[in-house]
C-alpha atoms as a PDB file:
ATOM      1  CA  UNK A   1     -48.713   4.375  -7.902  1.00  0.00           C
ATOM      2  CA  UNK A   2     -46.247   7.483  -8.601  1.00  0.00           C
ATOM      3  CA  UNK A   3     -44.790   7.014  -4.715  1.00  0.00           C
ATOM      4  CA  UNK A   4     -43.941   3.022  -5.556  1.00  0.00           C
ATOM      5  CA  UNK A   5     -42.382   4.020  -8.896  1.00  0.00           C
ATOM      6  CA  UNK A   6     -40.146   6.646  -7.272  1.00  0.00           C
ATOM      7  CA  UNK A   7     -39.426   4.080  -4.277  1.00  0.00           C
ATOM      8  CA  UNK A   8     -38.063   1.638  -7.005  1.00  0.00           C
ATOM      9  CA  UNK A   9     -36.284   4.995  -8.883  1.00  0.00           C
ATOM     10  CA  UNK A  10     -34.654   5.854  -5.518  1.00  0.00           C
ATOM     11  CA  UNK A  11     -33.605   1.875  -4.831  1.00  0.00           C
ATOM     12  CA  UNK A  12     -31.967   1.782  -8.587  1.00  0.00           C
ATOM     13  CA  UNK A  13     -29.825   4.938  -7.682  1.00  0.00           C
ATOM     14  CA  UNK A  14     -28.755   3.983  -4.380  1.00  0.00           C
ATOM     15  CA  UNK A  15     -28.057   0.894  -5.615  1.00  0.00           C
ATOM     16  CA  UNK A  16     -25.991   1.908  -8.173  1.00  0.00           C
ATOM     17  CA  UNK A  17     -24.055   4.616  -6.119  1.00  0.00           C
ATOM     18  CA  UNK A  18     -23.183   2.126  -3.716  1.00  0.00           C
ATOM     19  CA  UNK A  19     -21.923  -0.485  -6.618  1.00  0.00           C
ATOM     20  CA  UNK A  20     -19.933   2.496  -8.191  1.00  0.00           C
ATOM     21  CA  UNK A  21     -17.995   2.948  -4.497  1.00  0.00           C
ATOM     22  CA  UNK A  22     -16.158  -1.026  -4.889  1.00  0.00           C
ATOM     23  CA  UNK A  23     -13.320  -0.614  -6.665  1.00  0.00           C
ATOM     24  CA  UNK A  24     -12.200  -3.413  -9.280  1.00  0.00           C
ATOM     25  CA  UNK A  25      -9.225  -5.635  -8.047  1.00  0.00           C
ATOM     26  CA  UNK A  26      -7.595  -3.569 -11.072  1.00  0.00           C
ATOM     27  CA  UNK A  27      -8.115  -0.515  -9.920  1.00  0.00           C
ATOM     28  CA  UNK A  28      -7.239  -1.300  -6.227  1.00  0.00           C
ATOM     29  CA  UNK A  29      -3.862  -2.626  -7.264  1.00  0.00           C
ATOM     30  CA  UNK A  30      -3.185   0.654  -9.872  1.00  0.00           C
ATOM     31  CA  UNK A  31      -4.171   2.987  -6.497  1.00  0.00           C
ATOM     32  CA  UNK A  32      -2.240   1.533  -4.558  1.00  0.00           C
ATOM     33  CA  UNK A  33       0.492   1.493  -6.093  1.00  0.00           C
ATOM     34  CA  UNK A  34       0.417   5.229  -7.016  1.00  0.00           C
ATOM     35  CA  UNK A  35      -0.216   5.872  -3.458  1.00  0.00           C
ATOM     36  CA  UNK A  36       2.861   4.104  -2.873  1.00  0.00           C
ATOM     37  CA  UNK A  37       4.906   6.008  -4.992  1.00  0.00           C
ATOM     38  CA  UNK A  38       3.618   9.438  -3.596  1.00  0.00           C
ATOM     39  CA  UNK A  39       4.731   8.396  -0.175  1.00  0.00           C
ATOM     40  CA  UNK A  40       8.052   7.040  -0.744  1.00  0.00           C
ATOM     41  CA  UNK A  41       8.135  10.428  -2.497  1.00  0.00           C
ATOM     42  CA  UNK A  42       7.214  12.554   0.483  1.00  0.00           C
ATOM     43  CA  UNK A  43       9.028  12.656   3.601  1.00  0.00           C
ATOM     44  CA  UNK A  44       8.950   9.797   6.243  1.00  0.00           C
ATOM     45  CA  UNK A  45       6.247   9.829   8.770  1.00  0.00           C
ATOM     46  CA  UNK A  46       7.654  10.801  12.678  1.00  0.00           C
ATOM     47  CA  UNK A  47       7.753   7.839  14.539  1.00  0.00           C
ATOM     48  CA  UNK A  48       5.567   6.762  16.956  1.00  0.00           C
ATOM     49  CA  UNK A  49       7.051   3.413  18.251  1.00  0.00           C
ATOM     50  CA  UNK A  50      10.956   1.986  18.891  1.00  0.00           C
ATOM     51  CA  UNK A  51      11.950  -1.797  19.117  1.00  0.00           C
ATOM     52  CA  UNK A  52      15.007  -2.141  20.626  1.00  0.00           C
ATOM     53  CA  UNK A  53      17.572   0.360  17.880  1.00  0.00           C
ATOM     54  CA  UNK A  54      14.516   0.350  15.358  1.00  0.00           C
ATOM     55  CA  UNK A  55      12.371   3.185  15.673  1.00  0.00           C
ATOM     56  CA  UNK A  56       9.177   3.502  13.009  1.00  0.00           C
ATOM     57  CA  UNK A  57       5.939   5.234  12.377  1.00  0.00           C
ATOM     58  CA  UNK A  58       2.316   3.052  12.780  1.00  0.00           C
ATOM     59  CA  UNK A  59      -0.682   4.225  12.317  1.00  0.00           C
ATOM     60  CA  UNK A  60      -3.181   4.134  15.467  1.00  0.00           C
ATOM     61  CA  UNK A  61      -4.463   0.874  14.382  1.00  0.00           C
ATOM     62  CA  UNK A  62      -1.584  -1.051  14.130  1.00  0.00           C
ATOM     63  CA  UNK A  63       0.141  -2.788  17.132  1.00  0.00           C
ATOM     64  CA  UNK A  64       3.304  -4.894  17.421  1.00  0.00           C
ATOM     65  CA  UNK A  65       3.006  -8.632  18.442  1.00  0.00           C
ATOM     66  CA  UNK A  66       4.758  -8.842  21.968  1.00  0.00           C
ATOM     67  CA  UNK A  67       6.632 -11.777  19.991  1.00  0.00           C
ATOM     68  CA  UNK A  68       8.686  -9.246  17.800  1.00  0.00           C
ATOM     69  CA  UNK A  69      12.459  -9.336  17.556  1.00  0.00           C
ATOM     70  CA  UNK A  70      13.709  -5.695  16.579  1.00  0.00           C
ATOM     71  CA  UNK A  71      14.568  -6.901  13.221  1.00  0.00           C
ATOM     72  CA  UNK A  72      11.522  -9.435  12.433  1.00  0.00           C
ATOM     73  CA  UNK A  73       8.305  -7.575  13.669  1.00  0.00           C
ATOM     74  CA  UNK A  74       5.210  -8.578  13.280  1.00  0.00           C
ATOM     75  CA  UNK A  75       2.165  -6.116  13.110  1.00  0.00           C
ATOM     76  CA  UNK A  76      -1.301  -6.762  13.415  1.00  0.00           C
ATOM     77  CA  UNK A  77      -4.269  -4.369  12.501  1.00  0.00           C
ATOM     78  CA  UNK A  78      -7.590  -6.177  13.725  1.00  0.00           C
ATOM     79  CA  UNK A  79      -7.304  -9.522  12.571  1.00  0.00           C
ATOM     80  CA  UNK A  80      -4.649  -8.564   9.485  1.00  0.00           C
ATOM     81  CA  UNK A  81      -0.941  -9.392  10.311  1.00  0.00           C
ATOM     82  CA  UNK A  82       1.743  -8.072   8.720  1.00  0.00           C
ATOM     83  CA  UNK A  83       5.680  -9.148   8.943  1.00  0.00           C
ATOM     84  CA  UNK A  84       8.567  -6.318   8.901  1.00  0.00           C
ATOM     85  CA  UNK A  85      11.756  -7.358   8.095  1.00  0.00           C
ATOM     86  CA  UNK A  86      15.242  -5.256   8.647  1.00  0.00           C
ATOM     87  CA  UNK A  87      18.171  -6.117   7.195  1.00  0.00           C
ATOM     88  CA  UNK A  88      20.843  -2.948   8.602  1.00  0.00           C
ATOM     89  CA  UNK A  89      23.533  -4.815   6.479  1.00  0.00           C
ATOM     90  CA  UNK A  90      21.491  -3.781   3.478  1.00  0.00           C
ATOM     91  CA  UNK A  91      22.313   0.222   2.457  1.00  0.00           C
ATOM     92  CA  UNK A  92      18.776   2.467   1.336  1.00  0.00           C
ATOM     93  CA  UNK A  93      19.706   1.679  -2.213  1.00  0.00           C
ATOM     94  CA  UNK A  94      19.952  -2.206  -1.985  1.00  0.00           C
ATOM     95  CA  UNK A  95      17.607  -4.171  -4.371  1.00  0.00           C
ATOM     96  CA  UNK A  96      18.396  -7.235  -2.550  1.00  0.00           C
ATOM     97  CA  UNK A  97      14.544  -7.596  -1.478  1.00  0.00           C
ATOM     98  CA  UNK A  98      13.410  -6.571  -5.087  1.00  0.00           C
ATOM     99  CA  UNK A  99      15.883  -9.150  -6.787  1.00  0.00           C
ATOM    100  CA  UNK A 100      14.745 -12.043  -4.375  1.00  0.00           C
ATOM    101  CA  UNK A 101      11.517 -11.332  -5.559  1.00  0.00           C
ATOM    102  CA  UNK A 102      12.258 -11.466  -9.503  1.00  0.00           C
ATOM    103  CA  UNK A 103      13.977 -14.921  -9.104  1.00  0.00           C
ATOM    104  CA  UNK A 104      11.372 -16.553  -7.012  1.00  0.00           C
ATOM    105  CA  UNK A 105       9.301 -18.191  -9.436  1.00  0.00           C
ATOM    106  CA  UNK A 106       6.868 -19.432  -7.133  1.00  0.00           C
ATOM    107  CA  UNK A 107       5.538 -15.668  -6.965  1.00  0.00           C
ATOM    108  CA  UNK A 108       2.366 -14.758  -9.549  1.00  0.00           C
ATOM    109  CA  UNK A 109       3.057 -11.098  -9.642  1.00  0.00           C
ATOM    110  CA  UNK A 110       0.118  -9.368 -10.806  1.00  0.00           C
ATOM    111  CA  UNK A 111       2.012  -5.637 -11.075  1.00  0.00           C
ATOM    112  CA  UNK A 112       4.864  -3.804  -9.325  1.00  0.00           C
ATOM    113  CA  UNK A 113       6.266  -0.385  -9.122  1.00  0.00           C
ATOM    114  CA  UNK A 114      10.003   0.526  -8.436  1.00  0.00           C
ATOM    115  CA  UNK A 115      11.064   4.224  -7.218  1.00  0.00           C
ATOM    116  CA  UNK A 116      14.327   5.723  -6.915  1.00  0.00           C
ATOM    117  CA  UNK A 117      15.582   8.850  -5.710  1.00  0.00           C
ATOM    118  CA  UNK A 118      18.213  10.539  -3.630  1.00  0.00           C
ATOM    119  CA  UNK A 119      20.027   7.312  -3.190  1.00  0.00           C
ATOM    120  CA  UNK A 120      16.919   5.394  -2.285  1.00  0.00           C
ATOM    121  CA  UNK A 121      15.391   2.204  -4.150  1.00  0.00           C
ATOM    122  CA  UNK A 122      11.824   1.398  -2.922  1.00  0.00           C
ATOM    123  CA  UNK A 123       9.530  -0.783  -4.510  1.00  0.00           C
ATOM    124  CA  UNK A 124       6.156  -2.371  -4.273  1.00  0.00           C
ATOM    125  CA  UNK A 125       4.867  -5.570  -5.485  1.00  0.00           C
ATOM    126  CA  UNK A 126       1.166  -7.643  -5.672  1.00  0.00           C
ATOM    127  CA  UNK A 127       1.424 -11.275  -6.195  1.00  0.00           C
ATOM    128  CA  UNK A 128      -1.538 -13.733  -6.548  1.00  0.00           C
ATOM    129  CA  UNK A 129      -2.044 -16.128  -3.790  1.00  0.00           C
ATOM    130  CA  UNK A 130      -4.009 -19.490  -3.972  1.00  0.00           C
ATOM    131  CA  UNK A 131      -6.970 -18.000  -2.708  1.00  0.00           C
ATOM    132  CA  UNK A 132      -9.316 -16.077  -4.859  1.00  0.00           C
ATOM    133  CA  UNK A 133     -10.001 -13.354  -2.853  1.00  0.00           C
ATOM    134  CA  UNK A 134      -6.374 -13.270  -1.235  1.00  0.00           C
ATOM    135  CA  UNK A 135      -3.313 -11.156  -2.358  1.00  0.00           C
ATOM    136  CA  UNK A 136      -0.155 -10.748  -0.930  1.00  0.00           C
ATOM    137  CA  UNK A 137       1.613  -7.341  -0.828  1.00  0.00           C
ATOM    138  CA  UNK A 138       4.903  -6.521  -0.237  1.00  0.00           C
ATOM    139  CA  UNK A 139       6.499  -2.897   0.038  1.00  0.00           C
ATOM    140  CA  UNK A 140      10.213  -2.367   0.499  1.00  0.00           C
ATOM    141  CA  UNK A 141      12.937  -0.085   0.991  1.00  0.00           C
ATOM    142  CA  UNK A 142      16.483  -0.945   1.536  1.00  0.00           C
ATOM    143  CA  UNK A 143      17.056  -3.319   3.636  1.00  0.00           C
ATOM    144  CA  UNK A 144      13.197  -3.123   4.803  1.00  0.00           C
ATOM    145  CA  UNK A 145      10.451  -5.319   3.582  1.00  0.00           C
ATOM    146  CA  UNK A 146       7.005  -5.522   4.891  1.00  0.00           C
ATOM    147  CA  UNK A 147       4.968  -8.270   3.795  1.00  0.00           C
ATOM    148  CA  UNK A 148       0.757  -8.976   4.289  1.00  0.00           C
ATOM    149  CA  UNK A 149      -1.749 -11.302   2.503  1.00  0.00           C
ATOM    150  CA  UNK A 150      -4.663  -9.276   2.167  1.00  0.00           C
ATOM    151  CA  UNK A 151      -8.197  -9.497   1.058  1.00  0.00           C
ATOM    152  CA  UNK A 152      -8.898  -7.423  -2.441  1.00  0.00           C
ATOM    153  CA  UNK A 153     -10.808  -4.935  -0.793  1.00  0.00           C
ATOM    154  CA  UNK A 154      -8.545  -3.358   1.358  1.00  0.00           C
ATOM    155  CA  UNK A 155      -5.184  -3.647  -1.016  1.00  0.00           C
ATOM    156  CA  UNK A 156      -5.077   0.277  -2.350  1.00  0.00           C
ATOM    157  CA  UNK A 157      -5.227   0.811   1.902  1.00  0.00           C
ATOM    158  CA  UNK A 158      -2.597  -1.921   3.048  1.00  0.00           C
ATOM    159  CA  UNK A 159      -0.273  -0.779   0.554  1.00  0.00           C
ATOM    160  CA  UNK A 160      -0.787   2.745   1.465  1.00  0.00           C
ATOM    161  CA  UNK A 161      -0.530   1.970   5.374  1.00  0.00           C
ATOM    162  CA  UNK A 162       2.523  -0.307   4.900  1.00  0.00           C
ATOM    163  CA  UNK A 163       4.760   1.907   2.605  1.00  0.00           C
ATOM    164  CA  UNK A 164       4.460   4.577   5.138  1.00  0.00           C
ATOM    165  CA  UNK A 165       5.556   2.138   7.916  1.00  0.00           C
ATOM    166  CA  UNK A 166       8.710   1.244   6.013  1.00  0.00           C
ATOM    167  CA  UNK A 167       9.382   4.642   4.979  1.00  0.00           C
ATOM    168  CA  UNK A 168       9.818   5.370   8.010  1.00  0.00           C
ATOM    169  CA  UNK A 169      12.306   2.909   9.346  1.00  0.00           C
ATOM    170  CA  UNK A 170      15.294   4.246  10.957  1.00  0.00           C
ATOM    171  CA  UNK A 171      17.912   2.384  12.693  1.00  0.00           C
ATOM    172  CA  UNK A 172      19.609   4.165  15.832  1.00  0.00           C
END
């Protein structure tokens, strides 16, 4: 009797350690934004890759589509895809990306965060898609902008992942 009662004790904890490990949709989006602003903070990643005069840090599981242009790239990690833009009219302090993205009103954002330092204006944005379990992310800086619609699990990651690819942009 005591051994089934501490089976069913042991269950309920595990249980609830493993429930207390998925992050709300809330609490994704807050992380993840703080994350970005730490790394837009810190100093650029070294790069690992160059497309054509574009030269930029990805992390090991991120690949570029043989299809990529050097100033519309697009990334895939797994089955994810994500789209870099690069605008080298732009200057590091252009809000032209962040503006575009106020005056669309076809965008639900949920939350954003801006940054500025040094001469630099970064932001990062999550909008609602149609799907319910879907959000597009976008992270920018400059005249870069990466965009990705991503599942709610793995936003706080993709936004961490993607703000340290565009941080890292540099144009020969």
């Amino acid at each position: 009797m005591s051994h089934t009662w501490l089976r069913a004790v042991g269950l309920m904890l595990l249980l609830l350690g493993l429930s207390g490990c998925n992050q709300s949709v809330d609490e994704q989006i807050k992380n993840g934004l703080k994350t970005t602003e730490t790394v837009f903070a810190e100093e650029p990643e070294k790069h690992t890759d160059s497309i054509g005069d574009v030269e930029l840090y990805l992390p090991s599981n991120f690949k570029v589509d043989d299809s990529s242009d050097a100033y519309n790239i697009l990334v895939t990690k797994g089955k994810e895809s994500y789209v870099l833009f690069i605008n080298d009219r732009e200057a590091a302090d252009s809000k032209l990306y962040y503006n575009l993205l106020k005056e669309d009103s076809s965008k639900k954002i949920i939350e954003e965060n801006t940054y500025e330092k040094d001469g630099i204006f970064g932001f990062s944005a999550v909008s609602k898609t149609d799907n319910d379990d879907e959000y597009e992310l976008i992270v920018s800086s400059g005249g870069v902008k990466m965009t990705t619609i991503s599942p709610a699990k793995h936003i706080e990651d993709n936004l961490h992942e993607m703000t340290k690819i565009v941080h890292s942009v540099k144009i020969k």
